[in-house]
Protein backbone atom coordinates (compact mmCIF):
# COMPACT_ATOMS: atom_id res chain seq x y z
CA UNK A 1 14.52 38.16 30.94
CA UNK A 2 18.16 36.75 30.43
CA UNK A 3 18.70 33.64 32.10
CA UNK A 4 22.36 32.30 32.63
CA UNK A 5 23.00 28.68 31.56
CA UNK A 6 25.06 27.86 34.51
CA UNK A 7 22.13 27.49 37.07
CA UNK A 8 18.75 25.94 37.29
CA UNK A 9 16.38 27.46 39.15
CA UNK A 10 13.34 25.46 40.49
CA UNK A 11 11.01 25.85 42.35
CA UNK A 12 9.42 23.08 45.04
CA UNK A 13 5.81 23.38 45.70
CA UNK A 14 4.04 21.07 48.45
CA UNK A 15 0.64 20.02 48.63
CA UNK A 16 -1.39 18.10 51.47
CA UNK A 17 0.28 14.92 50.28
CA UNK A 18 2.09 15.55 47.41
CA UNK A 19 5.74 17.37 47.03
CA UNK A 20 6.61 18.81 43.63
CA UNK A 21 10.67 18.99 43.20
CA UNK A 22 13.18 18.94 40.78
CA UNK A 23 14.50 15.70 38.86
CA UNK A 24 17.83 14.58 40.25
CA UNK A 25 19.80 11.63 39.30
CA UNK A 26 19.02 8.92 41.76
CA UNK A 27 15.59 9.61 40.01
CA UNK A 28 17.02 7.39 37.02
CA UNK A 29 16.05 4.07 37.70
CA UNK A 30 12.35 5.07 38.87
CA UNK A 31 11.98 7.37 35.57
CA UNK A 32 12.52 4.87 33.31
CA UNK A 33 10.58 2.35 34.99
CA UNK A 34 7.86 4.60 34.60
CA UNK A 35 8.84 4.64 30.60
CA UNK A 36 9.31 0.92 30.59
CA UNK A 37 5.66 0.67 31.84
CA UNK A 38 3.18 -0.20 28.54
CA UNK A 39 0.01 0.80 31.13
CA UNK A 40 1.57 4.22 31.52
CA UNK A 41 3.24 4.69 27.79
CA UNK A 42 -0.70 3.67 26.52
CA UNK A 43 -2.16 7.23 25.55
CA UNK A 44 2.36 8.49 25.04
CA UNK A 45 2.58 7.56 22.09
CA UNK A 46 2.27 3.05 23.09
CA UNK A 47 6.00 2.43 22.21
CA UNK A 48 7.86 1.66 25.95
CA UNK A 49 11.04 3.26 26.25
CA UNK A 50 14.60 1.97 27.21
CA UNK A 51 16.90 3.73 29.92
CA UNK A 52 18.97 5.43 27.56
CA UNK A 53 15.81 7.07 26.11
CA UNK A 54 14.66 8.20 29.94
CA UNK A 55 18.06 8.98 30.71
CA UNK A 56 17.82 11.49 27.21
CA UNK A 57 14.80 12.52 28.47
CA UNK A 58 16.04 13.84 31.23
CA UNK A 59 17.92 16.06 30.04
CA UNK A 60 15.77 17.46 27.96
CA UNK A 61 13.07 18.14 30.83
CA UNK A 62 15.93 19.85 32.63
CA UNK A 63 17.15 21.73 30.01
CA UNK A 64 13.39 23.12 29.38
CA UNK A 65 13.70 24.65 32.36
CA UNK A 66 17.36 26.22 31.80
CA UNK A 67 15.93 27.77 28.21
CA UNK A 68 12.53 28.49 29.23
CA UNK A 69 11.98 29.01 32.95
CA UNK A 70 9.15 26.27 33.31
CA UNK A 71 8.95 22.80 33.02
CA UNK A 72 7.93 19.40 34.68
CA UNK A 73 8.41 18.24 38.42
CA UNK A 74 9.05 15.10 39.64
CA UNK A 75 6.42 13.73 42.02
CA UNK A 76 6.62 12.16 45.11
CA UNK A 77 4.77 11.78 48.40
CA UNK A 78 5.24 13.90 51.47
CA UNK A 79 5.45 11.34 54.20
CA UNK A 80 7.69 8.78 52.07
CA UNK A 81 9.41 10.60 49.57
CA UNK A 82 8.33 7.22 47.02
CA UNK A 83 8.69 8.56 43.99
CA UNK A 84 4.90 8.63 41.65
CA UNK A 85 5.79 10.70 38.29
CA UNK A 86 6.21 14.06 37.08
CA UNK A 87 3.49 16.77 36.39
CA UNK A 88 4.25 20.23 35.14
CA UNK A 89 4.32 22.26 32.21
CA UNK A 90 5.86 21.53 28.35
CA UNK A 91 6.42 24.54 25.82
CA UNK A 92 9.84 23.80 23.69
CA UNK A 93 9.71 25.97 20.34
CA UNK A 94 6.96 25.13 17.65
CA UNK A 95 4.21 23.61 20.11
CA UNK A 96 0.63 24.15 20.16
CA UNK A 97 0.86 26.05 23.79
CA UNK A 98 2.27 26.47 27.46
CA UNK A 99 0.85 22.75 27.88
CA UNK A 100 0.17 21.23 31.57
CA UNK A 101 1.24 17.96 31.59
CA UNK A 102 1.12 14.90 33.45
CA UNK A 103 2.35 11.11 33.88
CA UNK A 104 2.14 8.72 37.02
CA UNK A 105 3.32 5.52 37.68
CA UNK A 106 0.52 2.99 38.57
CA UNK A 107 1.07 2.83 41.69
CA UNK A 108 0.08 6.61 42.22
CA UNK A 109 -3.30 5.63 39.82
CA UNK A 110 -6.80 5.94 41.33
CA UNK A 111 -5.68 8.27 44.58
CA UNK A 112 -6.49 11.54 43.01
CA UNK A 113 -2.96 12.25 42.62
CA UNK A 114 -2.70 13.47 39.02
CA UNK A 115 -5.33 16.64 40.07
CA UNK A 116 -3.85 17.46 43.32
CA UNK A 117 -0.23 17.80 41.60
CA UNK A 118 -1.90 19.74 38.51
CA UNK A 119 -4.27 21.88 40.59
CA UNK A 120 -0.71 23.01 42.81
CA UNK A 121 1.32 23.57 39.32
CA UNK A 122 -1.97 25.19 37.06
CA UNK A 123 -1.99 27.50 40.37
CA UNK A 124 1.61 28.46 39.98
CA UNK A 125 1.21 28.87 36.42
CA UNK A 126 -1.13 32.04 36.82
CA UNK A 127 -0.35 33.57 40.19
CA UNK A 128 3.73 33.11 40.02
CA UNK A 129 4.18 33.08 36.47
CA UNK A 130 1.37 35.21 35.81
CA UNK A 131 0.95 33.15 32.76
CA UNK A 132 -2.24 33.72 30.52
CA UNK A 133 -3.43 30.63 28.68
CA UNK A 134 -2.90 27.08 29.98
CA UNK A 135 -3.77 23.99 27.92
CA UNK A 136 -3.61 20.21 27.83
CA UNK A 137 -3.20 17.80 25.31
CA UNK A 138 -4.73 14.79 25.72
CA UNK A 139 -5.71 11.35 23.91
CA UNK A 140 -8.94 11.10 23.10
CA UNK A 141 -9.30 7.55 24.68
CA UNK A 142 -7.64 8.78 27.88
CA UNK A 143 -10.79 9.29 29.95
CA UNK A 144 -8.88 9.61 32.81
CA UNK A 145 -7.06 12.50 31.78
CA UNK A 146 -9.94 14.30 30.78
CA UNK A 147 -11.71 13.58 33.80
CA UNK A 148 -8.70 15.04 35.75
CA UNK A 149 -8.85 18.19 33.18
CA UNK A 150 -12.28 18.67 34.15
CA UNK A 151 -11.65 19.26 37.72
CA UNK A 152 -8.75 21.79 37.39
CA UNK A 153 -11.48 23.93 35.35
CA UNK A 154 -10.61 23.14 32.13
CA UNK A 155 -12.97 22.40 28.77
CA UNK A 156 -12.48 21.13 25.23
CA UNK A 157 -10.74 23.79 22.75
CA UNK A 158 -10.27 22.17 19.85
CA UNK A 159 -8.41 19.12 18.44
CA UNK A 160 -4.47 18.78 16.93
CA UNK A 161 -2.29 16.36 15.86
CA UNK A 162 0.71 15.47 17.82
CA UNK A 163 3.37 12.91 16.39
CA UNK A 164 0.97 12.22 13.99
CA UNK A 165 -1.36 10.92 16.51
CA UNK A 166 -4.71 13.03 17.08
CA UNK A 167 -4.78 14.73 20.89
CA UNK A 168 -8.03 16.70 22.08
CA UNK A 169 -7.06 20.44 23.29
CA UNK A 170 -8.07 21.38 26.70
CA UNK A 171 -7.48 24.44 27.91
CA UNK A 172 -8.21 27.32 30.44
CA UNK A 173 -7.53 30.95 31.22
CA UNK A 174 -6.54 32.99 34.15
CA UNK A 175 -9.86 34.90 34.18
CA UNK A 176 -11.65 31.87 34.16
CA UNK A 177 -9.24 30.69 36.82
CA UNK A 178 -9.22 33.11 39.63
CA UNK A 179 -13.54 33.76 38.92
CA UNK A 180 -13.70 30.00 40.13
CA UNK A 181 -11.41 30.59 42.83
CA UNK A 182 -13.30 30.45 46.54
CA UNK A 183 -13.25 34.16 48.15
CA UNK A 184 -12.10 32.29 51.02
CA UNK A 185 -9.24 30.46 49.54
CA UNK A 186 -5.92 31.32 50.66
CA UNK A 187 -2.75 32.64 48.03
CA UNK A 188 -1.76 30.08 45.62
CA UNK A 189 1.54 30.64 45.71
CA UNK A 190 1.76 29.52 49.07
CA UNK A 191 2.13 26.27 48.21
CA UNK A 192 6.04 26.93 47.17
CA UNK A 193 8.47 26.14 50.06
CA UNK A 194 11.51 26.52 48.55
CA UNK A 195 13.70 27.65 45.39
CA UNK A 196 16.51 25.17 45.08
CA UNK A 197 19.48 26.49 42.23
CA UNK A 198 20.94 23.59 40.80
CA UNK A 199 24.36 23.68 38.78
CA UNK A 200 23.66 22.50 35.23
CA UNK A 201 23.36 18.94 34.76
CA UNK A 202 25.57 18.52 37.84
CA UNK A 203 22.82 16.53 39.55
CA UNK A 204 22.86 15.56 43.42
CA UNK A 205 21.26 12.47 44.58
């Protein structure tokens, strides 16, 4: 499918407390405090990050979407819009597979955040995007992360090396998906509200 490179099309999804919306710009200051943050860069690699390395960053998330019609969401609560992270999906050229991803700040740790924001996207993933295969790649000291793959269904693949720093492979497929689903459980894909189409980089606050 031909995608034009003068919009960005993406969509919001909402959960009970979570939303799940594009990066903007007034999002710079709390993304790179999130970088700056050596509890949260831990199992990324350990080295902190400055602003002009966010800002960079940025760019690049957006830009995954404009090339490859998937990518991360920012995170924020429902009632108070505070921003907590970004959870979504990472699959640039050359890596291991359609990855779900994601990174709070600490002040969105121990809620159950991190699953209710991947459970909504990994959801997405299958029934919107119709999307096969679905992995993580985690640390292996990063308990919490693979307690939080756990829940969304998912179990140990395999290992790799990212950045030449090892990362277990978790992973799970849409068959294996929908036969967990509850018979009772209503579409996934209702959880989108709403399909925002950003110009390129021209970013509203």
């Amino acid at each position: 499918m031909n995608r034009s490179l003068d919009r960005l099309d993406i969509p919001t999804l909402e959960t009970e407390r979570l939303r799940l919306r594009s990066f903007r710009r007034s999002d710079v200051d709390d993304y790179a405090a999130l970088n700056a943050d050596p509890e949260v860069m831990r199992y990324l690699g350990g080295e902190t990050w400055d602003r002009g390395r966010s800002w960079r960053h940025l760019g690049f998330l957006l830009g995954h979407w404009l090339l490859g019609g998937s990518g991360m969401w920012a995170v924020e609560e429902r009632e108070t819009g505070t921003f907590l992270g970004m959870v979504g999906f990472a699959d640039p050229e050359g890596w291991p597979g359609f990855e779900l991803a994601w990174t709070l700040a600490r002040r969105g740790w121990g809620h159950g955040y991190a699953t209710e924001g991947a459970r909504a996207a990994l959801a997405y993933a299958f029934t919107a995007w119709h999307r096969s295969h679905v992995i993580s790649l985690i640390h292996p000291d990063n308990h919490a992360s693979i307690r939080v793959a756990e829940r969304l269904g998912e179990t140990r693949r395999g290992r790799t090396e990212m950045r030449g720093e090892e990362r277990l492979v978790y992973g799970i497929d849409r068959e294996s998906y929908e036969a967990a689903l509850p018979t009772h459980a209503p579409p996934a894909s209702a959880v989108e509200t709403r399909r925002p189409v950003l110009q390129a980089f021209a970013l509203g606050g």
